[in-house]
PDB file of N, CA and C in Angstrom:
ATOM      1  N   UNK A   1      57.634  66.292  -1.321  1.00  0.00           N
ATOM      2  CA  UNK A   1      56.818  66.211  -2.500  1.00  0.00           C
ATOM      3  C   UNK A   1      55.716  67.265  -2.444  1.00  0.00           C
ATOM      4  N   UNK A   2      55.261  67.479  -1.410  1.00  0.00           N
ATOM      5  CA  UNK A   2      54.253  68.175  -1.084  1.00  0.00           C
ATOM      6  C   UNK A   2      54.374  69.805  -1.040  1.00  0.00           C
ATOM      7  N   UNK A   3      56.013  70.050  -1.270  1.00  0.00           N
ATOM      8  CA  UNK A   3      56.442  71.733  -0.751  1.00  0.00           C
ATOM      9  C   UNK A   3      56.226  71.921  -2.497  1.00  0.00           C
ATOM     10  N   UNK A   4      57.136  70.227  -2.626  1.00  0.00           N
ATOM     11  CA  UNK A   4      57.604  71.168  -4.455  1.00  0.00           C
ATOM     12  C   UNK A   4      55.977  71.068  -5.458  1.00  0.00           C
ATOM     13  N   UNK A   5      55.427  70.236  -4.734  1.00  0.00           N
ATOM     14  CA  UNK A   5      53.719  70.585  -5.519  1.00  0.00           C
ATOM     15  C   UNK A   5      53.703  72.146  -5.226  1.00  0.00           C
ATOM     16  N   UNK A   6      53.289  72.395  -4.671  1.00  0.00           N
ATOM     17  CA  UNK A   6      52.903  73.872  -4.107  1.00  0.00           C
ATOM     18  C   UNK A   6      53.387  74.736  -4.617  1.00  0.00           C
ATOM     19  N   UNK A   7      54.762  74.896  -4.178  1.00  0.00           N
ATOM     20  CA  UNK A   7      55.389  75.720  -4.925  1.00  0.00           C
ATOM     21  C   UNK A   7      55.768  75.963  -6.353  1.00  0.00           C
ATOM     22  N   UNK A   8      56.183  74.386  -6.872  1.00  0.00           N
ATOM     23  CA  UNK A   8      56.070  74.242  -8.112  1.00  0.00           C
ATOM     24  C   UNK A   8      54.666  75.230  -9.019  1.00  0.00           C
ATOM     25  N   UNK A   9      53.392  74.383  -8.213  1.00  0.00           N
ATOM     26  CA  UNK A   9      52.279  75.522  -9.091  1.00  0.00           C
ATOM     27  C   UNK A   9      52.369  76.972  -9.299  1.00  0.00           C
ATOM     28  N   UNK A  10      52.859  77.049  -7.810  1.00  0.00           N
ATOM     29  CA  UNK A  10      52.265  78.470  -7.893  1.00  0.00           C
ATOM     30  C   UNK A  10      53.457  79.381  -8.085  1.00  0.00           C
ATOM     31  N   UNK A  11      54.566  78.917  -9.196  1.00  0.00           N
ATOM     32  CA  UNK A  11      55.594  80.171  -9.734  1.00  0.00           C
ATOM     33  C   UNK A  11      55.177  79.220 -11.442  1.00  0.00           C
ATOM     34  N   UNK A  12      55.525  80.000 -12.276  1.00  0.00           N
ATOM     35  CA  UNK A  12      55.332  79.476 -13.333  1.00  0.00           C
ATOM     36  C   UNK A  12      56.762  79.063 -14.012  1.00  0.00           C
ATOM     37  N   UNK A  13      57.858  79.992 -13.343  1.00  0.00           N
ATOM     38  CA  UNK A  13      59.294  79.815 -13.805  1.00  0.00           C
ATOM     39  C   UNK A  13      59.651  78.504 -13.115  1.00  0.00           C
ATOM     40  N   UNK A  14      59.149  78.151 -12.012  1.00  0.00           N
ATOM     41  CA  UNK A  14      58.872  76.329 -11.316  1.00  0.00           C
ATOM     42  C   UNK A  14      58.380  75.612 -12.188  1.00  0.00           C
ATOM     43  N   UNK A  15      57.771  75.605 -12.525  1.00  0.00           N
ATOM     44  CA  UNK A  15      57.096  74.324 -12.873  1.00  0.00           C
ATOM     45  C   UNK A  15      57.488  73.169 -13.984  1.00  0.00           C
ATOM     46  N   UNK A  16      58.509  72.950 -13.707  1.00  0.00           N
ATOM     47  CA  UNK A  16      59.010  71.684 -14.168  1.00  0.00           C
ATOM     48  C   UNK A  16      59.505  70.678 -13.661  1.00  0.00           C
ATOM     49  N   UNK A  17      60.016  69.703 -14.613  1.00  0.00           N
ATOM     50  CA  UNK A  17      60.065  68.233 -14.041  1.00  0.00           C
ATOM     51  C   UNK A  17      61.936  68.093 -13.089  1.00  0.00           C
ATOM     52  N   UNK A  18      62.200  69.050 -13.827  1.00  0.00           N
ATOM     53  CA  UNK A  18      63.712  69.292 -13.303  1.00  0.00           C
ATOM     54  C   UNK A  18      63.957  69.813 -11.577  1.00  0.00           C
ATOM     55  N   UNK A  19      63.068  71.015 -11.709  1.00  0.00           N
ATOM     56  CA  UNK A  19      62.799  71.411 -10.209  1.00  0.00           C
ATOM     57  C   UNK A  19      62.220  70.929  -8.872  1.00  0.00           C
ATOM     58  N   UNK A  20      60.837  69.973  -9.851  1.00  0.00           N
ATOM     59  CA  UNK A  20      60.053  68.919  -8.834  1.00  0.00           C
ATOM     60  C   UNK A  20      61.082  67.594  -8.467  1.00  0.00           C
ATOM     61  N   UNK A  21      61.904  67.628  -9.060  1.00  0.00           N
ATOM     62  CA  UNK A  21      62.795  65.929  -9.000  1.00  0.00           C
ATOM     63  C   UNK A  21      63.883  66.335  -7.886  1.00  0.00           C
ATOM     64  N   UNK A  22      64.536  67.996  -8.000  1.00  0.00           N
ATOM     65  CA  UNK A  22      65.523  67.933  -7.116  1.00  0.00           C
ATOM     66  C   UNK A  22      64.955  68.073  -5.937  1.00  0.00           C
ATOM     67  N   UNK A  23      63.735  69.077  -5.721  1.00  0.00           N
ATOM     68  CA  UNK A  23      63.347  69.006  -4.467  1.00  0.00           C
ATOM     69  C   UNK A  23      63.277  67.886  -3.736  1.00  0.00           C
ATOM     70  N   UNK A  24      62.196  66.913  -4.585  1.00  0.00           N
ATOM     71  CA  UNK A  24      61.788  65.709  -4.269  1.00  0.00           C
ATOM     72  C   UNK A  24      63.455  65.093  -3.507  1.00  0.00           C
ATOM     73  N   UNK A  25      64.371  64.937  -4.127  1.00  0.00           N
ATOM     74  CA  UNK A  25      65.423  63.886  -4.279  1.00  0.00           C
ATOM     75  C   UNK A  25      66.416  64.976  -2.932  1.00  0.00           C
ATOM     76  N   UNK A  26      66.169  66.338  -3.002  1.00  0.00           N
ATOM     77  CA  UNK A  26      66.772  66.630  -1.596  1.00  0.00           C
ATOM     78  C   UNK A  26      66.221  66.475  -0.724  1.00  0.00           C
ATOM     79  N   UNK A  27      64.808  66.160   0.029  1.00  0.00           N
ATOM     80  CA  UNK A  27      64.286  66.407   0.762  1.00  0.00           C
ATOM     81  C   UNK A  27      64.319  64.379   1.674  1.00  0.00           C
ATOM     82  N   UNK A  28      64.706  63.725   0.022  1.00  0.00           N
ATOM     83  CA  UNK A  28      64.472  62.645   0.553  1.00  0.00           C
ATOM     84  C   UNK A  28      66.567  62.425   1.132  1.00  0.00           C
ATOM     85  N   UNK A  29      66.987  62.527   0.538  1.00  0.00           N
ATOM     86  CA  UNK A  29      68.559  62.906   0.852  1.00  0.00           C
ATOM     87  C   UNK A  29      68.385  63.408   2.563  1.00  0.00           C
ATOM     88  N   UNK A  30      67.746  64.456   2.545  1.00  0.00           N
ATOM     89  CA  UNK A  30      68.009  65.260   4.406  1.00  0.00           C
ATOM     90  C   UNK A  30      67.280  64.678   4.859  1.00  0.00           C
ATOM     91  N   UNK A  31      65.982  64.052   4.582  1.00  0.00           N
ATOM     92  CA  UNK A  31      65.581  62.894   5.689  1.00  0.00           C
ATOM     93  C   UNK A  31      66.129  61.702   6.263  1.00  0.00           C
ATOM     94  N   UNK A  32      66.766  61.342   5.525  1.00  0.00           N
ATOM     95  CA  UNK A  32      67.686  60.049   5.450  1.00  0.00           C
ATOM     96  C   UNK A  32      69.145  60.518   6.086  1.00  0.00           C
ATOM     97  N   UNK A  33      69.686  61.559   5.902  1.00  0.00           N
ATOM     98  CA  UNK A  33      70.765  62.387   6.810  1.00  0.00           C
ATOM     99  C   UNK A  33      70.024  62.803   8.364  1.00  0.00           C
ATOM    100  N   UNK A  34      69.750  63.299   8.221  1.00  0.00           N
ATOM    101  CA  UNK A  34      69.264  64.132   9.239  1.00  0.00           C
ATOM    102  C   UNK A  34      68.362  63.229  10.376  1.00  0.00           C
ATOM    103  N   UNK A  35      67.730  61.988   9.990  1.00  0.00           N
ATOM    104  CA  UNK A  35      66.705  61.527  11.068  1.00  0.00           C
ATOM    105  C   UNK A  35      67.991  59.892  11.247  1.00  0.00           C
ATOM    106  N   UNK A  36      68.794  59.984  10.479  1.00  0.00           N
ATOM    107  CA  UNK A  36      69.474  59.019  10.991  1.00  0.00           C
ATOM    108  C   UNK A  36      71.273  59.061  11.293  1.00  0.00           C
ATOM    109  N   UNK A  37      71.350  60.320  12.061  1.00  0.00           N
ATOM    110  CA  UNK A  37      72.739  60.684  12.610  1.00  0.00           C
ATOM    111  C   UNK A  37      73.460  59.431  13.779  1.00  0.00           C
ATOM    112  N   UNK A  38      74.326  59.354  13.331  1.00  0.00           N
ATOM    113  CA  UNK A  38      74.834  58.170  14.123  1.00  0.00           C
ATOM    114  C   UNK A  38      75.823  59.070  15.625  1.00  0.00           C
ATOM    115  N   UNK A  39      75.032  58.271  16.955  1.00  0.00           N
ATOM    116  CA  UNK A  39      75.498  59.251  18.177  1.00  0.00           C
ATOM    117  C   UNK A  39      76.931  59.382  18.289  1.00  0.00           C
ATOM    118  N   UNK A  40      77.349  60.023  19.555  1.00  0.00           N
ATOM    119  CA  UNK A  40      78.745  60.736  20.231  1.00  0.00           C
ATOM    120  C   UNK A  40      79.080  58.769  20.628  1.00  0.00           C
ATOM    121  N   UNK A  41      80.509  58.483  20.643  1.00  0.00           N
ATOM    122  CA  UNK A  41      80.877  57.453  20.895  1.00  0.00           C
ATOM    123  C   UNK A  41      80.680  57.145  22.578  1.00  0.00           C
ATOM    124  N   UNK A  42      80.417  56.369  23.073  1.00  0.00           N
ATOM    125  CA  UNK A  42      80.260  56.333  24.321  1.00  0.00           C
ATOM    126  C   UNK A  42      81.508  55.039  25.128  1.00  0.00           C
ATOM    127  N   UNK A  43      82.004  55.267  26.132  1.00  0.00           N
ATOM    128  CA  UNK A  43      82.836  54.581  26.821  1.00  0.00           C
ATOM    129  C   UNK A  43      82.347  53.539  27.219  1.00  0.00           C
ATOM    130  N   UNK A  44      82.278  51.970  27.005  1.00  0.00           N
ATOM    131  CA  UNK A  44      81.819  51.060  27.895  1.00  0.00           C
ATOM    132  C   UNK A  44      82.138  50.954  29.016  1.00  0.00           C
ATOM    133  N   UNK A  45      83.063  51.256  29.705  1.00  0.00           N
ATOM    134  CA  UNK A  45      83.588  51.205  30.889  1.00  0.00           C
ATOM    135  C   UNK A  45      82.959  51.672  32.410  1.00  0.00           C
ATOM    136  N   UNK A  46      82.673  53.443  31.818  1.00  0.00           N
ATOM    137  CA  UNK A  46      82.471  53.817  32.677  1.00  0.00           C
ATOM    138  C   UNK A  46      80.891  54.291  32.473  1.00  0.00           C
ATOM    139  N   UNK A  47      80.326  54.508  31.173  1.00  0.00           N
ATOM    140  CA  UNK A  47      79.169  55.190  30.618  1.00  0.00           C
ATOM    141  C   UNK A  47      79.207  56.541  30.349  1.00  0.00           C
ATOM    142  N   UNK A  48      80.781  56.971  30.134  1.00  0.00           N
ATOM    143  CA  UNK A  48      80.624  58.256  30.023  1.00  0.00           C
ATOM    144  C   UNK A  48      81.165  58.668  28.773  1.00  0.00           C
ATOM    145  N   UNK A  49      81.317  59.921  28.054  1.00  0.00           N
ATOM    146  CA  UNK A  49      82.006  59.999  26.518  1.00  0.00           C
ATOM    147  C   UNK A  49      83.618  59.576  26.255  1.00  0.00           C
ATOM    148  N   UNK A  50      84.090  58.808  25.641  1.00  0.00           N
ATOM    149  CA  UNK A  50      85.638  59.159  25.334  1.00  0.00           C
ATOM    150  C   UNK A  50      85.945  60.491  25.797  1.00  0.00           C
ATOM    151  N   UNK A  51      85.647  61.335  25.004  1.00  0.00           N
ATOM    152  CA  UNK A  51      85.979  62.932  24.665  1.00  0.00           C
ATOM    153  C   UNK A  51      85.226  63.681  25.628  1.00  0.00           C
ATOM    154  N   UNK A  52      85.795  63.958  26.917  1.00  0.00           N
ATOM    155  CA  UNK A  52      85.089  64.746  27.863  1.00  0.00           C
ATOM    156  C   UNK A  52      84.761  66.521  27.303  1.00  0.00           C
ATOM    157  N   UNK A  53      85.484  66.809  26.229  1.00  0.00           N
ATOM    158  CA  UNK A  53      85.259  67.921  25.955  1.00  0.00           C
ATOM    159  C   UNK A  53      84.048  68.534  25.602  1.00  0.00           C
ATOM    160  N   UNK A  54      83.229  67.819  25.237  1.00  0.00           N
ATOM    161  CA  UNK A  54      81.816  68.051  25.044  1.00  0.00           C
ATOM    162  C   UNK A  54      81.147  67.646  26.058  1.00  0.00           C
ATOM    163  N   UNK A  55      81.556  67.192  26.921  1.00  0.00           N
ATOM    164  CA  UNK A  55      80.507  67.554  28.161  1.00  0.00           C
ATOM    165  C   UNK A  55      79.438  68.369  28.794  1.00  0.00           C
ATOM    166  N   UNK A  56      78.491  68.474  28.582  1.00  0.00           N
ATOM    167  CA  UNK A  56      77.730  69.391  29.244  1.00  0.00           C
ATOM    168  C   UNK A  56      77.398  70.001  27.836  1.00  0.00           C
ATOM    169  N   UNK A  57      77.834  69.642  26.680  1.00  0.00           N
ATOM    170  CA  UNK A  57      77.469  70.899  25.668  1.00  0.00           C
ATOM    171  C   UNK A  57      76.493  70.417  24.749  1.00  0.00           C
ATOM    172  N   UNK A  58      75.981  71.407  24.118  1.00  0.00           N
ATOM    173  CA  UNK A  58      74.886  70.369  23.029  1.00  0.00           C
ATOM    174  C   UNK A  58      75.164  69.823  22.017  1.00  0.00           C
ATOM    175  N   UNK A  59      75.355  68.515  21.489  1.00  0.00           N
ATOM    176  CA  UNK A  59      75.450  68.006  20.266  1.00  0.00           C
ATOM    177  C   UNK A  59      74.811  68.824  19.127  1.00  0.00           C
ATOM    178  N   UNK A  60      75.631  69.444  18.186  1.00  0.00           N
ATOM    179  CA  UNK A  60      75.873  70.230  17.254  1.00  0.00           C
ATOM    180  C   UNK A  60      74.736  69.662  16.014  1.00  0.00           C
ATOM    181  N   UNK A  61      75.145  68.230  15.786  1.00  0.00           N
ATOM    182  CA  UNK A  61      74.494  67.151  14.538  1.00  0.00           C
ATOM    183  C   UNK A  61      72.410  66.843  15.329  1.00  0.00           C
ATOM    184  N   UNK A  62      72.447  66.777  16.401  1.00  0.00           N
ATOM    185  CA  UNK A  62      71.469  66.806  17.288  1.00  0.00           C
ATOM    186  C   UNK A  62      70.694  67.920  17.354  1.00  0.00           C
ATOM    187  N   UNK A  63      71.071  68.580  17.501  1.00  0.00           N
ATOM    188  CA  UNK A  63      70.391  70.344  17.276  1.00  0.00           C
ATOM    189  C   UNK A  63      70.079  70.628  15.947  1.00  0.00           C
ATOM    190  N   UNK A  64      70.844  70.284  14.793  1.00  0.00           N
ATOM    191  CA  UNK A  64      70.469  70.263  13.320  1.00  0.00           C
ATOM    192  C   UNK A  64      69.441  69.630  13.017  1.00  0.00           C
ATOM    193  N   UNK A  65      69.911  68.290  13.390  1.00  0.00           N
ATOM    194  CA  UNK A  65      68.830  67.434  12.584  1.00  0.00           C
ATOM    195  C   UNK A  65      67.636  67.726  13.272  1.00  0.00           C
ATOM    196  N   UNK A  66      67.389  68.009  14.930  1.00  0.00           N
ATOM    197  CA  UNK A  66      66.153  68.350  15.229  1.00  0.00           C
ATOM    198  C   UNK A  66      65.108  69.277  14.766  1.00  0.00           C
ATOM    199  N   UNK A  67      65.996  70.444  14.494  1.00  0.00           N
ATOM    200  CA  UNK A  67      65.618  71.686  14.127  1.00  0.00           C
ATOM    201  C   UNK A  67      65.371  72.077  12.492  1.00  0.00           C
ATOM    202  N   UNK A  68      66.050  71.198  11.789  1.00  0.00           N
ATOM    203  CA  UNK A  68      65.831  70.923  10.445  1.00  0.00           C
ATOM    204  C   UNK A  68      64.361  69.914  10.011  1.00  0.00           C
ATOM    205  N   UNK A  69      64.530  69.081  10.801  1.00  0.00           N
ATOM    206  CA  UNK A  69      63.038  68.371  10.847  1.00  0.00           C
ATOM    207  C   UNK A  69      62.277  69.006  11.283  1.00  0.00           C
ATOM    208  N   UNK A  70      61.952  69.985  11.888  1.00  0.00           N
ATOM    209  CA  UNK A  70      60.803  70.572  12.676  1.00  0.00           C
ATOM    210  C   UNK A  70      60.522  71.698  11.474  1.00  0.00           C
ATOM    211  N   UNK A  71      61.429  72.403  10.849  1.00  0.00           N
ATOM    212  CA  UNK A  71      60.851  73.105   9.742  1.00  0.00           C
ATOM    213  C   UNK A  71      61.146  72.568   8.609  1.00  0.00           C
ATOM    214  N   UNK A  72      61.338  71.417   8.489  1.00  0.00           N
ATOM    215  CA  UNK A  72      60.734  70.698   6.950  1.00  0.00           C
ATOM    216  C   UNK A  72      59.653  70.095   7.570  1.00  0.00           C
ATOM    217  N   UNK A  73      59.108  69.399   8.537  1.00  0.00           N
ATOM    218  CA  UNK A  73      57.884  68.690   8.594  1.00  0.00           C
ATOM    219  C   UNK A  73      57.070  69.859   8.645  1.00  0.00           C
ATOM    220  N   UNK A  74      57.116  70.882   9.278  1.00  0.00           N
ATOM    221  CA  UNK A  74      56.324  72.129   9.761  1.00  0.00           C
ATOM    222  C   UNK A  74      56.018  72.489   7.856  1.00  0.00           C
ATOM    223  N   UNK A  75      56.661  72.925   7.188  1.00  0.00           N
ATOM    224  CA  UNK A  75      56.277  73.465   5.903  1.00  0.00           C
ATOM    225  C   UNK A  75      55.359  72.418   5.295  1.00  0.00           C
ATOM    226  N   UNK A  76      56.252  70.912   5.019  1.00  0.00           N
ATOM    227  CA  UNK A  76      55.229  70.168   4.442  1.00  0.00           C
ATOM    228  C   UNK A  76      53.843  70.005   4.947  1.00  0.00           C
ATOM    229  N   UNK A  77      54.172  70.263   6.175  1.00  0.00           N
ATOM    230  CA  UNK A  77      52.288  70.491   6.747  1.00  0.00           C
ATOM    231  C   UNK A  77      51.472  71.604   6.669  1.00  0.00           C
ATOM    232  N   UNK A  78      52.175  72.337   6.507  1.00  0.00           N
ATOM    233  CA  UNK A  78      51.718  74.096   6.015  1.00  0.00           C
ATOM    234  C   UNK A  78      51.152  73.877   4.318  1.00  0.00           C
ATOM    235  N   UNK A  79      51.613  73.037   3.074  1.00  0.00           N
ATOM    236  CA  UNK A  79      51.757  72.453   2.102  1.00  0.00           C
ATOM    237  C   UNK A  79      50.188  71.606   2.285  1.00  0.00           C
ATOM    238  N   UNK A  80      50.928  70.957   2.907  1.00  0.00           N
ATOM    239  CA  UNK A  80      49.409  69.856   2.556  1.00  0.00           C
ATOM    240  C   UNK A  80      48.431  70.632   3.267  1.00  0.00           C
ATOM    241  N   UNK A  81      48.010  71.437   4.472  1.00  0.00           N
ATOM    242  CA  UNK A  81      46.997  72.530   4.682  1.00  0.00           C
ATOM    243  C   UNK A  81      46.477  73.175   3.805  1.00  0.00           C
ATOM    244  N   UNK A  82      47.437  73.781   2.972  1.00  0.00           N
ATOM    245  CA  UNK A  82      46.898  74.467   1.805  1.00  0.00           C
ATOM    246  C   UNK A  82      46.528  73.628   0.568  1.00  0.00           C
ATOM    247  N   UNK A  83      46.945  72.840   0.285  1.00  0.00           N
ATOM    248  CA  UNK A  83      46.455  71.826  -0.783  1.00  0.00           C
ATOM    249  C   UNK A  83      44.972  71.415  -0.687  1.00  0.00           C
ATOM    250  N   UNK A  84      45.111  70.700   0.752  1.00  0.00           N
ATOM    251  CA  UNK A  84      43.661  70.726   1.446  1.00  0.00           C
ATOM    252  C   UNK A  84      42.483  71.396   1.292  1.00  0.00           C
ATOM    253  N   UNK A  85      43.003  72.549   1.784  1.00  0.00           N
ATOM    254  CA  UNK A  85      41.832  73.369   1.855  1.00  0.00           C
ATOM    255  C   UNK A  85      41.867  74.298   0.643  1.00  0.00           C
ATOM    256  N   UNK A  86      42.238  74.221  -0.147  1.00  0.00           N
ATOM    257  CA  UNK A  86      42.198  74.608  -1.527  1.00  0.00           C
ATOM    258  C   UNK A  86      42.502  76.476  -1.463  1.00  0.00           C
ATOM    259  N   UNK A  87      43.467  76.747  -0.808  1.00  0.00           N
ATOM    260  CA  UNK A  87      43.756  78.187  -0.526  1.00  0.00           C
ATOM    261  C   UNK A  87      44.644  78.457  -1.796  1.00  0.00           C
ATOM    262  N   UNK A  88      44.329  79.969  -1.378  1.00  0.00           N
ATOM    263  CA  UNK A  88      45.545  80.696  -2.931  1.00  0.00           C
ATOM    264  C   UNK A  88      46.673  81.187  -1.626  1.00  0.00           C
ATOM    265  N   UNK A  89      47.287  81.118  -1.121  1.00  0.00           N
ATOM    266  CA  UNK A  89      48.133  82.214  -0.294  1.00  0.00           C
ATOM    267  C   UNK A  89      48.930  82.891  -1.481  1.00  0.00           C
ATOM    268  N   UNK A  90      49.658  84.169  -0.646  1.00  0.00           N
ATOM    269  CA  UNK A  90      50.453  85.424  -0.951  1.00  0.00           C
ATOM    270  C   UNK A  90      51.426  84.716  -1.654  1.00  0.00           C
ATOM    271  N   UNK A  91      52.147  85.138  -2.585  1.00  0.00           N
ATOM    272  CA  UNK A  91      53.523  84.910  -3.179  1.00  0.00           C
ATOM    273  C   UNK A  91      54.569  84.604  -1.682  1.00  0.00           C
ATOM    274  N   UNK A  92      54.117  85.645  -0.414  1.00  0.00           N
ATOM    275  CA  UNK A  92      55.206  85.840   0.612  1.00  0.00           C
ATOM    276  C   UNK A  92      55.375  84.722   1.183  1.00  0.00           C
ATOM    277  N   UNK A  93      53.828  84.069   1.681  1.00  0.00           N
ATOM    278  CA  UNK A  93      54.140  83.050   2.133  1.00  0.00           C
ATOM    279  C   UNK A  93      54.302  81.889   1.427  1.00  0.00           C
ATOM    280  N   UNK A  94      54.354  81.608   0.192  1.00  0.00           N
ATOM    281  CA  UNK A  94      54.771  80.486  -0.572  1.00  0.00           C
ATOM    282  C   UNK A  94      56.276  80.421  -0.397  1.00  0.00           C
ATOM    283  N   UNK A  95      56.649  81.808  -0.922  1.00  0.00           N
ATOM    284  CA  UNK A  95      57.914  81.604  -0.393  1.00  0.00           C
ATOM    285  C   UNK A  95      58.931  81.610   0.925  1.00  0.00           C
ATOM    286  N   UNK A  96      58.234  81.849   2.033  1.00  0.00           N
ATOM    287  CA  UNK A  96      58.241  81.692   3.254  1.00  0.00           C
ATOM    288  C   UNK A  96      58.648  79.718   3.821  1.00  0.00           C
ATOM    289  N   UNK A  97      57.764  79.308   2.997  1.00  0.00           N
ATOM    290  CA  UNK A  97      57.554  78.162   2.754  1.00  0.00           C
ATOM    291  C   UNK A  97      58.356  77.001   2.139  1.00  0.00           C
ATOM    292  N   UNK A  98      58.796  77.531   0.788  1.00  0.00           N
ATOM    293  CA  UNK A  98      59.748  77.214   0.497  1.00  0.00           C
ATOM    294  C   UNK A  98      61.380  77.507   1.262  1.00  0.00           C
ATOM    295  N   UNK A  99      61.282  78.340   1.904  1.00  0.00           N
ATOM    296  CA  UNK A  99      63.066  78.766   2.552  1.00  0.00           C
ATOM    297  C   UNK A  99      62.318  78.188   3.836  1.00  0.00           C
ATOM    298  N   UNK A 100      61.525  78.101   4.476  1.00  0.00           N
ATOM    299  CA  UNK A 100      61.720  77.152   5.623  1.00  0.00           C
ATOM    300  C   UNK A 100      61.896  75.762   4.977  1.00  0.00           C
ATOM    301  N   UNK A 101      61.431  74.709   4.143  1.00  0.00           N
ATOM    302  CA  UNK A 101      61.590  73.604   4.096  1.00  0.00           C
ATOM    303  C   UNK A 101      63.321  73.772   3.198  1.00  0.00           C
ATOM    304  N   UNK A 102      63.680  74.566   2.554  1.00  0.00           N
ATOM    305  CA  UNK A 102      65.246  74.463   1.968  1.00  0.00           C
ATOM    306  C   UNK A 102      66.147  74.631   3.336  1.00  0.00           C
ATOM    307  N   UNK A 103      65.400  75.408   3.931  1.00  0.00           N
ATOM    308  CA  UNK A 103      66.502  75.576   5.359  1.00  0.00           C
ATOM    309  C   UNK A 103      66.747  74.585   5.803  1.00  0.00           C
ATOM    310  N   UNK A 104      65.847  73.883   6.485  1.00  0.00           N
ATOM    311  CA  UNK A 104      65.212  72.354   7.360  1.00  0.00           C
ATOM    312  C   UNK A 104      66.232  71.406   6.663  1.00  0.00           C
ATOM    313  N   UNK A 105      65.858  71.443   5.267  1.00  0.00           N
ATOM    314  CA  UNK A 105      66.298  69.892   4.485  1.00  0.00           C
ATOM    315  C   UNK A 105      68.327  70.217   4.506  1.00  0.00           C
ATOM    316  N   UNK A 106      68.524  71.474   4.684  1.00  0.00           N
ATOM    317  CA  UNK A 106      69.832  71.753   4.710  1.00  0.00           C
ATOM    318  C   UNK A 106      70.498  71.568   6.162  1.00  0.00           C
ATOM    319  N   UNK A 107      70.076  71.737   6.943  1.00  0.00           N
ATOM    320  CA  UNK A 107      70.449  71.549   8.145  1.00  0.00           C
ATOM    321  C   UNK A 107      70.481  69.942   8.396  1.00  0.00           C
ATOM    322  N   UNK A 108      69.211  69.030   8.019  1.00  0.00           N
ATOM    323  CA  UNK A 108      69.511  67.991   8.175  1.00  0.00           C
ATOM    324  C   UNK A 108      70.472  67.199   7.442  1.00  0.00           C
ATOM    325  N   UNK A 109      70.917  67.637   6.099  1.00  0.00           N
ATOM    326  CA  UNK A 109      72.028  67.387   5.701  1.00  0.00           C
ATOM    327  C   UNK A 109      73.091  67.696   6.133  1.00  0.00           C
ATOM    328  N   UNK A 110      73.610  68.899   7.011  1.00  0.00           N
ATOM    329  CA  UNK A 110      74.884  69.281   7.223  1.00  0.00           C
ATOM    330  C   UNK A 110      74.575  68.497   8.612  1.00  0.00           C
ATOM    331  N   UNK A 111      73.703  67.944   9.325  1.00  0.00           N
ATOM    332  CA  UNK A 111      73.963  67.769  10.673  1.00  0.00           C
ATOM    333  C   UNK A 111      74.315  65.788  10.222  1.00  0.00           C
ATOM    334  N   UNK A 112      73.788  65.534   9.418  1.00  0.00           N
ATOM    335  CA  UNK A 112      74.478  63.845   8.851  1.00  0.00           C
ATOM    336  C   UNK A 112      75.885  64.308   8.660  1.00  0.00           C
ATOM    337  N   UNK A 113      76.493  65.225   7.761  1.00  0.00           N
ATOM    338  CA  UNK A 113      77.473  65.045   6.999  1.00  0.00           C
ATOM    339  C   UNK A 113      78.462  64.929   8.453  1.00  0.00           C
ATOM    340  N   UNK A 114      78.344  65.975   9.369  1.00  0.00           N
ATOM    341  CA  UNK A 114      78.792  66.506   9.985  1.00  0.00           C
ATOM    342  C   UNK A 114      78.935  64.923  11.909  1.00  0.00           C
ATOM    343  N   UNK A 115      78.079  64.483  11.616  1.00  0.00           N
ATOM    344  CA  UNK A 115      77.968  62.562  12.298  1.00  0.00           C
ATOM    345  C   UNK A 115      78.655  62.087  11.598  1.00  0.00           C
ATOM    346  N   UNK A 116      78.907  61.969  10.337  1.00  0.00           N
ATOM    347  CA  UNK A 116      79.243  60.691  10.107  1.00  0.00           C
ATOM    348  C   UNK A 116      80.988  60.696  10.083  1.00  0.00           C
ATOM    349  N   UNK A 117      81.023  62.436   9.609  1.00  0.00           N
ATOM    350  CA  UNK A 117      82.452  62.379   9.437  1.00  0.00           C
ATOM    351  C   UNK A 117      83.484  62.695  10.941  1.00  0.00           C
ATOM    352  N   UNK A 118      82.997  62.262  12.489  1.00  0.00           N
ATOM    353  CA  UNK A 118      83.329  62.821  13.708  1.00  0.00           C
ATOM    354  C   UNK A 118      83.861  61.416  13.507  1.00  0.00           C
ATOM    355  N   UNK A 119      82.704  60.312  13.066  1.00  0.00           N
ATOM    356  CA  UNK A 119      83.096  58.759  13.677  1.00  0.00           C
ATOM    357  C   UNK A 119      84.518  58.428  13.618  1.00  0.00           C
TER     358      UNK A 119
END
């Protein structure tokens, strides 16, 4: 809510109710993907994976969603900083701003899509 305030203001070809709703409605979409990936199946038996093939390697959906949250929370806090403190920043970094939180909210979506459909 806080990227598409921002940004919303400060382009004038933004500023509508159409643009503020999808942001809003993706951001709440990749939070809900992304902070709630369901894990690698685990063996009761022994405690180790079914699928030894990923052993040792990094969970793919794990690395997304981490890294997608860290630059959508990182922007929205960059967002509410500037709201805050009542700054004008550069066109560059508004839009800096915006492609880190579209990045973030995309990653945490592809790293859900990408959990749910392994199960």
């Amino acid at each position: 809510m806080f990227v598409a305030a921002l940004v919303g203001t400060s382009h004038s070809a933004l500023t509508n109710q159409a643009f503020l709703l999808l942001m809003m409605v993706g951001g709440a979409v990749g939070f809900y993907l992304g902070i709630d990936t369901p894990p690698l199946p685990w063996s009761a038996s022994i405690g180790r994976p079914t699928d030894g093939a990923w052993v040792g390697k990094i969970d793919t959906p794990e690395l997304l969603s981490a890294v997608g949250t860290f630059l959508a929370a990182f922007s929205a806090f960059a967002c509410v900083g500037v709201i805050v403190l009542r700054h004008d920043p550069h066109p560059g970094w508004i839009l800096m701003i915006m492609v880190g939180w579209v990045v973030g909210v995309a990653m945490q979506i592809i790293a859900g899509a990408i959990a749910r459909l392994r199960r």
